[in-house]
C-alpha atoms as a PDB file:
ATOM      1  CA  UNK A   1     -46.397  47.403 146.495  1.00  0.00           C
ATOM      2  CA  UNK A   2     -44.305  50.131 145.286  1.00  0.00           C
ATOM      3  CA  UNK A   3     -40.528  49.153 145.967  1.00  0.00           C
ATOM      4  CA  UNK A   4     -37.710  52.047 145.992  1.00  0.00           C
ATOM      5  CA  UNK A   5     -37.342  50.811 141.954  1.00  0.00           C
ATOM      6  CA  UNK A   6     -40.044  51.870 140.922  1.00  0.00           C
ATOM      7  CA  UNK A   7     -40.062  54.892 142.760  1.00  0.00           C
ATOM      8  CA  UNK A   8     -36.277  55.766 141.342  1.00  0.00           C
ATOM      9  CA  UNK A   9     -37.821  55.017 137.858  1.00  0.00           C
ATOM     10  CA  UNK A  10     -40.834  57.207 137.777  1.00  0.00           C
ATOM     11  CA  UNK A  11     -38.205  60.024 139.118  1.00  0.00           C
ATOM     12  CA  UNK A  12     -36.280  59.596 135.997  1.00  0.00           C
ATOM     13  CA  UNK A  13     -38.932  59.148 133.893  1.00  0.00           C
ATOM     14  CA  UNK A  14     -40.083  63.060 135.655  1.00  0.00           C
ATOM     15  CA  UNK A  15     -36.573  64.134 135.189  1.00  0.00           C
ATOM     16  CA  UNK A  16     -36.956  64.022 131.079  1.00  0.00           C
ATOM     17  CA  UNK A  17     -40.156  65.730 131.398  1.00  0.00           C
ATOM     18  CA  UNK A  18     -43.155  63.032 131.580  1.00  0.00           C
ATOM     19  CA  UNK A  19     -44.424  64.344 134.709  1.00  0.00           C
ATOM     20  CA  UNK A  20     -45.824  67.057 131.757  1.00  0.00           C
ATOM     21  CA  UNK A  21     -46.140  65.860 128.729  1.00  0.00           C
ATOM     22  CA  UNK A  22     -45.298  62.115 126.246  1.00  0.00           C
ATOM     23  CA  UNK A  23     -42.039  61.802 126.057  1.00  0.00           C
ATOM     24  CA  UNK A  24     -40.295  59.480 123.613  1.00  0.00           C
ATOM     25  CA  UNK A  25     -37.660  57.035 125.151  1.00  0.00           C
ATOM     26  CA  UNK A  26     -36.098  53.655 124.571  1.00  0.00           C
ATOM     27  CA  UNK A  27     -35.533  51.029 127.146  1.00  0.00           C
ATOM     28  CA  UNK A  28     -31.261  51.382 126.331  1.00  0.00           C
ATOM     29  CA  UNK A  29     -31.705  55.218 127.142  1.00  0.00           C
ATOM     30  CA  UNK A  30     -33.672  54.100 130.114  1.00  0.00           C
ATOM     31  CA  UNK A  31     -31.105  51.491 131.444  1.00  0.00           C
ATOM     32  CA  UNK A  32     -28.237  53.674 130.818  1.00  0.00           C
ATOM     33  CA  UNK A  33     -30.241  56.474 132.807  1.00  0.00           C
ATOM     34  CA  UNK A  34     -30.804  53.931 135.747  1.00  0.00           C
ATOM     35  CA  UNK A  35     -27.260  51.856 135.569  1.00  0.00           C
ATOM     36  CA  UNK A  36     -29.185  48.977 134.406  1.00  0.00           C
ATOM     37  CA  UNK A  37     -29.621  46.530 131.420  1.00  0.00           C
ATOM     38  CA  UNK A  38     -31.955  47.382 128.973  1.00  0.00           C
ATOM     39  CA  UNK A  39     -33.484  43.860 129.987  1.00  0.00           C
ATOM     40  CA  UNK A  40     -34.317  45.303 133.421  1.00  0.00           C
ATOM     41  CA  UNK A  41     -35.056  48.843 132.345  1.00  0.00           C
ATOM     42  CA  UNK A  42     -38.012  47.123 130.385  1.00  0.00           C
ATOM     43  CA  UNK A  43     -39.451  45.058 132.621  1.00  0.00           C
ATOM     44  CA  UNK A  44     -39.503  48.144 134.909  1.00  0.00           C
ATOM     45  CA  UNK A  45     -41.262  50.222 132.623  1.00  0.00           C
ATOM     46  CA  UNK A  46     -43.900  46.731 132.090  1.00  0.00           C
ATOM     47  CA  UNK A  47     -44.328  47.045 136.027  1.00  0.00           C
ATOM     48  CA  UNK A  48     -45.072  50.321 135.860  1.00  0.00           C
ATOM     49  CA  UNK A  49     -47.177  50.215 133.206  1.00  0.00           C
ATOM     50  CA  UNK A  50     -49.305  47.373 134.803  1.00  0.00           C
ATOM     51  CA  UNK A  51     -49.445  49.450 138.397  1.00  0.00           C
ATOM     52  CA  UNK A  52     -50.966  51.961 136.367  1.00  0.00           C
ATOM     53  CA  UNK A  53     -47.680  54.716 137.114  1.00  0.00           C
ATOM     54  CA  UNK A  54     -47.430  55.442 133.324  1.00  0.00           C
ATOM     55  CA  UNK A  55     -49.347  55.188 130.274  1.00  0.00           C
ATOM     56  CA  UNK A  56     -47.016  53.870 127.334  1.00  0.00           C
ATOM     57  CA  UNK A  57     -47.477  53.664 123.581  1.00  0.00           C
ATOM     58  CA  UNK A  58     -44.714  52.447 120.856  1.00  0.00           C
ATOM     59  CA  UNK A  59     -43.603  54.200 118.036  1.00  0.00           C
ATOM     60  CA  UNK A  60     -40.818  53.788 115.301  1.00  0.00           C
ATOM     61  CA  UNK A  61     -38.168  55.637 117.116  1.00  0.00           C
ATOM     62  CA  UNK A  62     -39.328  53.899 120.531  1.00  0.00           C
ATOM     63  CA  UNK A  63     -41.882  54.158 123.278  1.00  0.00           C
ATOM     64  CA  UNK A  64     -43.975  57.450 124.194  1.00  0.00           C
ATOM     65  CA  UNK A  65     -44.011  57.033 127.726  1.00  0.00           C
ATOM     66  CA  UNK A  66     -46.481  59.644 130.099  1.00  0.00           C
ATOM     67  CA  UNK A  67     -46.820  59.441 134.206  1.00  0.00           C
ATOM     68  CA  UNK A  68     -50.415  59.163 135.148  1.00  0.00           C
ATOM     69  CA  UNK A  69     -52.234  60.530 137.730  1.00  0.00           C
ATOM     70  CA  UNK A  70     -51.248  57.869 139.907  1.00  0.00           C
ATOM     71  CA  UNK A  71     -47.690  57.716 138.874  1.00  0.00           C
ATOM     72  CA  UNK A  72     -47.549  61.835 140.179  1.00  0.00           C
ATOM     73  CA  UNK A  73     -49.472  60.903 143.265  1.00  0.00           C
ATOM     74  CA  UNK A  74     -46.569  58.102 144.181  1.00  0.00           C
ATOM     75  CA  UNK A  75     -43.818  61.034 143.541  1.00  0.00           C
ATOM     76  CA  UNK A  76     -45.784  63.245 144.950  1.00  0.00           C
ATOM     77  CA  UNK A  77     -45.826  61.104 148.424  1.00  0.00           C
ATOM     78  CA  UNK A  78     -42.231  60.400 148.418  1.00  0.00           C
ATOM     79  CA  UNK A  79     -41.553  64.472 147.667  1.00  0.00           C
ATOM     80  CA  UNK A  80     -43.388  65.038 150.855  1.00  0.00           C
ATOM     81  CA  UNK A  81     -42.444  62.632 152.725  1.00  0.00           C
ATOM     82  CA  UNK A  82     -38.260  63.898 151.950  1.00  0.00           C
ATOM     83  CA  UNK A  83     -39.242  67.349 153.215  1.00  0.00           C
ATOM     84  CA  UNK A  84     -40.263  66.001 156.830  1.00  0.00           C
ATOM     85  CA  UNK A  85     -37.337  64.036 156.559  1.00  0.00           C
ATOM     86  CA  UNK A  86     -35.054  67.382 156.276  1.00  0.00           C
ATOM     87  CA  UNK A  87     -36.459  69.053 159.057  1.00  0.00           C
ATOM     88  CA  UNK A  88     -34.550  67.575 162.823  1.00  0.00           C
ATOM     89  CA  UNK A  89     -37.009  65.706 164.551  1.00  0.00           C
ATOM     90  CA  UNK A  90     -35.958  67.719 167.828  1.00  0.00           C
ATOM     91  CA  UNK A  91     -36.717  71.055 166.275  1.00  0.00           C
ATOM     92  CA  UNK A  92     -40.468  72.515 167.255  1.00  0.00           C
ATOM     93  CA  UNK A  93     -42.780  72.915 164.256  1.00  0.00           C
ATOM     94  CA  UNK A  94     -42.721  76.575 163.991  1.00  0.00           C
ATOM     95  CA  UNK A  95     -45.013  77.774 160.786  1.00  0.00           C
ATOM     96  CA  UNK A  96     -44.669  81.684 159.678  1.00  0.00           C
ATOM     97  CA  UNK A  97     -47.520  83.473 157.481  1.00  0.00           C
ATOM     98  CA  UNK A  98     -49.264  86.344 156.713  1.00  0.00           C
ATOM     99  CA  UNK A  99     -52.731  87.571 157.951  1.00  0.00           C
ATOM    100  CA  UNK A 100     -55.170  87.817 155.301  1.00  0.00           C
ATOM    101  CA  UNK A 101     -58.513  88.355 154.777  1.00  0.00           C
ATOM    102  CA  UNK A 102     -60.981  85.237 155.427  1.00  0.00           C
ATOM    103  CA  UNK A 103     -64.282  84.549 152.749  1.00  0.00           C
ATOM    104  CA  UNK A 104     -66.867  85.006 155.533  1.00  0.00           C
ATOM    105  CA  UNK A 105     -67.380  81.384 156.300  1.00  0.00           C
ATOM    106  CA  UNK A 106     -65.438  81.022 159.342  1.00  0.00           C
ATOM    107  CA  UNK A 107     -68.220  82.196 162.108  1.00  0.00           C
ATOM    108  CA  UNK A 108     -70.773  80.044 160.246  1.00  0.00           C
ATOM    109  CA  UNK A 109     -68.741  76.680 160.721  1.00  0.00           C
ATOM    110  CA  UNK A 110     -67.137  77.625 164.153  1.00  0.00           C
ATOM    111  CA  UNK A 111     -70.214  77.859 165.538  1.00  0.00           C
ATOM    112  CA  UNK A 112     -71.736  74.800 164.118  1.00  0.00           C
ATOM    113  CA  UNK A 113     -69.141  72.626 165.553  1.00  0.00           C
ATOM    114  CA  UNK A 114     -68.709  74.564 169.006  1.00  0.00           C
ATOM    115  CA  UNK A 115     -69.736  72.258 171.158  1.00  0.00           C
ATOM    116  CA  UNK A 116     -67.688  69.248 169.693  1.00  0.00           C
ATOM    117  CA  UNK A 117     -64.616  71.846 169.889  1.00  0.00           C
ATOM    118  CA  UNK A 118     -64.965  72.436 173.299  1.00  0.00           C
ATOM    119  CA  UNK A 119     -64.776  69.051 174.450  1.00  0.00           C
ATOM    120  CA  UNK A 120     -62.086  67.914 171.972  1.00  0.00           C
ATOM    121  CA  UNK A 121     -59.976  71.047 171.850  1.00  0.00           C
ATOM    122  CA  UNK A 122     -60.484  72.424 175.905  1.00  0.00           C
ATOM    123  CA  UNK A 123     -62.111  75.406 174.897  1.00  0.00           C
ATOM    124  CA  UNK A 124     -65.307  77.454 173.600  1.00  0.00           C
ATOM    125  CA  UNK A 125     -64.317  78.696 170.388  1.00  0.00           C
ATOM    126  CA  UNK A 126     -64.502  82.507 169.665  1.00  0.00           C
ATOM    127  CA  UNK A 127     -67.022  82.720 166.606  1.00  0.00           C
ATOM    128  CA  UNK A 128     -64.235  83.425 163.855  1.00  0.00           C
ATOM    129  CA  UNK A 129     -61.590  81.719 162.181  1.00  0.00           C
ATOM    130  CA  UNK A 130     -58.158  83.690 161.473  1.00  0.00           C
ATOM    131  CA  UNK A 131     -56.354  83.091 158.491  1.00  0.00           C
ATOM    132  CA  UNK A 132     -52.729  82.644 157.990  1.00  0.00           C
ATOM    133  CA  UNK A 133     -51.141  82.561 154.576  1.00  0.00           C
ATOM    134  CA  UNK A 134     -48.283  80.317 154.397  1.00  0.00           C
ATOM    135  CA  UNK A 135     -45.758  82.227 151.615  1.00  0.00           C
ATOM    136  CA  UNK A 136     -42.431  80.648 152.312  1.00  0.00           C
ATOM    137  CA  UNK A 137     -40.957  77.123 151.552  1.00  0.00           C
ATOM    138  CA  UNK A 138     -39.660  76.506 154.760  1.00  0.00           C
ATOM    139  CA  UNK A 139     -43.351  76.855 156.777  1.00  0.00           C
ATOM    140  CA  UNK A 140     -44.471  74.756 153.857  1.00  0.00           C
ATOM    141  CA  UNK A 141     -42.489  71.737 154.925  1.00  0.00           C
ATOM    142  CA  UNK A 142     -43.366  72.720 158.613  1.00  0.00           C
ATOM    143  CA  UNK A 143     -46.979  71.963 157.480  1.00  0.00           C
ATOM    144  CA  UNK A 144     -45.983  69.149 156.082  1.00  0.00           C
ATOM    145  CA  UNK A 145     -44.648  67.719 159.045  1.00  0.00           C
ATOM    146  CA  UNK A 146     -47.761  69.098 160.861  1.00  0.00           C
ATOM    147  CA  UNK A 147     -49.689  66.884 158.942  1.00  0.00           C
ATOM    148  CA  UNK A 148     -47.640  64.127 159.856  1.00  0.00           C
ATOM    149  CA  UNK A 149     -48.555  64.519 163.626  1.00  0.00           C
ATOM    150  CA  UNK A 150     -50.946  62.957 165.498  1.00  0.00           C
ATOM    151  CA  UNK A 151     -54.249  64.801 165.595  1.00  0.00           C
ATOM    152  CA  UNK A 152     -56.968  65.246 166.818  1.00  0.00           C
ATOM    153  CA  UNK A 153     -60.730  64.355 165.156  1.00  0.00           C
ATOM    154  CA  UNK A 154     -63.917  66.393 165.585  1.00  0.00           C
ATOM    155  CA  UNK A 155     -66.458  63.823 164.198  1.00  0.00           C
ATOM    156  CA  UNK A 156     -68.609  64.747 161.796  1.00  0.00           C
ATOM    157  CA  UNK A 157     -72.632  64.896 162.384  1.00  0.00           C
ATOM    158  CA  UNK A 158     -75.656  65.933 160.436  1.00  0.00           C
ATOM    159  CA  UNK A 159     -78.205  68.499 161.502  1.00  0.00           C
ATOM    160  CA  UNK A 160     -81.518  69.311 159.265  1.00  0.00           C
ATOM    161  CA  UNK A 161     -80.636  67.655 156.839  1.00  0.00           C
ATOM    162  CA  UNK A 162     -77.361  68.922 156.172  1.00  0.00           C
ATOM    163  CA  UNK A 163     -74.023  66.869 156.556  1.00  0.00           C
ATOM    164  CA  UNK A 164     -70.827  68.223 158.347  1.00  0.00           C
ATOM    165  CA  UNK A 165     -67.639  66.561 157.872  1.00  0.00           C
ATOM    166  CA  UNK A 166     -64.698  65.611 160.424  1.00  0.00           C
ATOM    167  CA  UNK A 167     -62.472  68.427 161.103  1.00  0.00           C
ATOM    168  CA  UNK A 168     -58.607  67.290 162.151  1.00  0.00           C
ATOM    169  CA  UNK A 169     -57.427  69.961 164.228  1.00  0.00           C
ATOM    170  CA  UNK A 170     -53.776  70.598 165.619  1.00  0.00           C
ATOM    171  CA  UNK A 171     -53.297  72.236 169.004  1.00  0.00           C
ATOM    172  CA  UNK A 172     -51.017  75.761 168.648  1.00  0.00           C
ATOM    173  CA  UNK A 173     -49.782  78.415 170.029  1.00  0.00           C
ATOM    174  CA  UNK A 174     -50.324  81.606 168.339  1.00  0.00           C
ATOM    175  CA  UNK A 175     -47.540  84.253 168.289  1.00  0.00           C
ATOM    176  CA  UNK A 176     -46.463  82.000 171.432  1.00  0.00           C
ATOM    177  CA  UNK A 177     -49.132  84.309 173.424  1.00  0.00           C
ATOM    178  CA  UNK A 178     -52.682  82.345 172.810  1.00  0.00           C
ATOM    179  CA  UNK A 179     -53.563  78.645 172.757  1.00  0.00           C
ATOM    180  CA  UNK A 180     -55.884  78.227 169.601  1.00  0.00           C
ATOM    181  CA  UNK A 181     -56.035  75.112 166.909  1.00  0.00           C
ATOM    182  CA  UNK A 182     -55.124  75.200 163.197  1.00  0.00           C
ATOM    183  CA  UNK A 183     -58.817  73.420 162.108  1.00  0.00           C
ATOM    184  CA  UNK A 184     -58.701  71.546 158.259  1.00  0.00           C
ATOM    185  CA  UNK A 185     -62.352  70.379 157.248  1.00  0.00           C
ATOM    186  CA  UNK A 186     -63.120  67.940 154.629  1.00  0.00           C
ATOM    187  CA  UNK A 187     -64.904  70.549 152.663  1.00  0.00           C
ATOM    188  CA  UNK A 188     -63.107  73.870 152.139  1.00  0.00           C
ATOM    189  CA  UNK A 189     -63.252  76.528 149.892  1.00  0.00           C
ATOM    190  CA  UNK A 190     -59.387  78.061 150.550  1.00  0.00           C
ATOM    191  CA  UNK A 191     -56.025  77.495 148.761  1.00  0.00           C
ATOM    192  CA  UNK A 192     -53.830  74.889 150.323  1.00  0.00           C
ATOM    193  CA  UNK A 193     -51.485  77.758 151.568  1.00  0.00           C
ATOM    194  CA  UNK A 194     -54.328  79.327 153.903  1.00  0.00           C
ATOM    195  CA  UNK A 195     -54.896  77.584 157.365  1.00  0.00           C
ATOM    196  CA  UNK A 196     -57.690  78.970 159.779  1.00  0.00           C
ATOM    197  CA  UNK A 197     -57.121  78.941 163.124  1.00  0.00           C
ATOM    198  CA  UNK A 198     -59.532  78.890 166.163  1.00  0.00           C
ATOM    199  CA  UNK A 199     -58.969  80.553 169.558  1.00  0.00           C
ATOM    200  CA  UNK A 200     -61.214  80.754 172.795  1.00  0.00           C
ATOM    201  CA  UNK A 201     -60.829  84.876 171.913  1.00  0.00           C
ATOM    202  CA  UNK A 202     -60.806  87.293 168.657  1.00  0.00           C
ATOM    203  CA  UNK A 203     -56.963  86.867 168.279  1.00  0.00           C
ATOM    204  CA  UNK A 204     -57.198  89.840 165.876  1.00  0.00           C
ATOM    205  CA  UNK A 205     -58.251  91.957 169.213  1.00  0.00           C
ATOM    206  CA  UNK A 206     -56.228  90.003 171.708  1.00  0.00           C
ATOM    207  CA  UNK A 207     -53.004  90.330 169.818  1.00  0.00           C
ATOM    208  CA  UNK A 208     -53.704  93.206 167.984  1.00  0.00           C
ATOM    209  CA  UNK A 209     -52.648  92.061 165.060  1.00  0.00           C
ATOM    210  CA  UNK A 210     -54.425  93.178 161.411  1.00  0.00           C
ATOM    211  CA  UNK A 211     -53.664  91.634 157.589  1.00  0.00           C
ATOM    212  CA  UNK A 212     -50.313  91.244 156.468  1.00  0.00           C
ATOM    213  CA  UNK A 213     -49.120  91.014 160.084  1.00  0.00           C
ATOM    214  CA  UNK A 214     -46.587  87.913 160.957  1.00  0.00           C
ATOM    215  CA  UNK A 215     -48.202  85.310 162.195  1.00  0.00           C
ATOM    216  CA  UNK A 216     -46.214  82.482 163.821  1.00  0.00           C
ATOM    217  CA  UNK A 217     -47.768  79.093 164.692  1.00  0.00           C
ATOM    218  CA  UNK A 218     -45.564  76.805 166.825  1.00  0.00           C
ATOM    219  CA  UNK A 219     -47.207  72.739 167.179  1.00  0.00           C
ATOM    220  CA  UNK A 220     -48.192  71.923 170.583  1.00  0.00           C
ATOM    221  CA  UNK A 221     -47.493  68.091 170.763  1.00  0.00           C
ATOM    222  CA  UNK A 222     -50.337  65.832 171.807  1.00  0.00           C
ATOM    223  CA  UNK A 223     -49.149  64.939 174.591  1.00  0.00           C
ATOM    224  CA  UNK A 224     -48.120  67.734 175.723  1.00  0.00           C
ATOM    225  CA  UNK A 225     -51.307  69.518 175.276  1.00  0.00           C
ATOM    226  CA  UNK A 226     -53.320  70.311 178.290  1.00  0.00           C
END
């Protein structure tokens, strides 16, 4: 188990730069960084070493000390899980982006999973996803928090011979005009800033809306989805 420790000493082990790179370090540099006895300091850095959070090697002028992969995945988790914690719990999760382009996909998939979308989401699904560019921090965290939210699952199923994944959708409205669903598949070819949405009708049309235009997402809580 990862205790708040352990967390506090990978983030000062990323604060002299081994989130990047080796750094060289010595368990008294370590304890006076931490307000700790060099004692403790190195009997963190043995924990960590054995929880696989750092790789660690010894030289003459002290220990060259690296976070792993699994070391940046634990900051990584408590990074996220401070920027829900900034946003008020009573404020709606509003998310602003761009409209951009799509990569053709979209009708393809929609259209595949139709059926299960209509009786998860409520509605038939127009054959199209719209893509929203998230390019600010602030609608970052939003998606965050998003993420933290219950969803909802469109099981996955096979057809022919080819497998489709679960797709964890989140209920929205769009521009605060149309109900649609933000729609993240296991397999997907877009950055982590784009999300697709899904509507019952070509949002582009309905809202007459074309790239670059403001889009704004706001969460429609589970239970308060119809």
């Amino acid at each position: 188990m990862i205790t708040p420790e352990t967390w506090f000493t990978l983030y000062s082990l990323a604060k002299r730069g081994a989130l990047h790179k080796a750094i060289t370090l010595t368990t008294r540099e370590l304890g006076d960084t931490l307000g700790i006895s060099q004692q403790t300091a190195s009997r963190r850095i043995t924990e960590c070493v054995e929880m696989g959070l750092i790789d660690r090697s010894h030289t003459a002028s002290g220990m060259m000390i690296q976070l792993t992969e699994i070391g940046k995945n634990e900051l990584s988790y408590v990074l996220k899980e401070l920027e829900i914690a900034f946003i008020p719990p009573e404020d709606e999760i509003v998310i602003k982006g761009i409209l951009v382009e799509g990569i053709g996909e979209g009708a393809y998939y929609v259209e595949a999973y139709a059926d299960r979308f209509q009786r998860s989401l409520g509605f038939k699904p127009f054959l199209g996803t719209l893509n929203v560019k998230i390019n600010n921090e602030e609608s970052r965290r939003a998606v965050s928090k998003m993420k933290h939210t219950p969803p909802l699952i469109v099981s996955g199923f096979t057809d022919e011979g080819r497998t489709f994944g679960d797709v964890i959708c989140y209920r929205v409205k769009v521009n605060s005009k149309m109900e649609g669903a933000v729609v993240i598949a296991q397999r997907t070819h877009h950055s982590p800033n784009i999300l697709e949405i899904i509507a019952p009708f070509n949002i582009r049309e309905k809202l007459k809306v074309k790239n670059d235009d403001e889009i704004i997402l706001t969460i429609v809580p589970l239970h308060l989805a119809t």
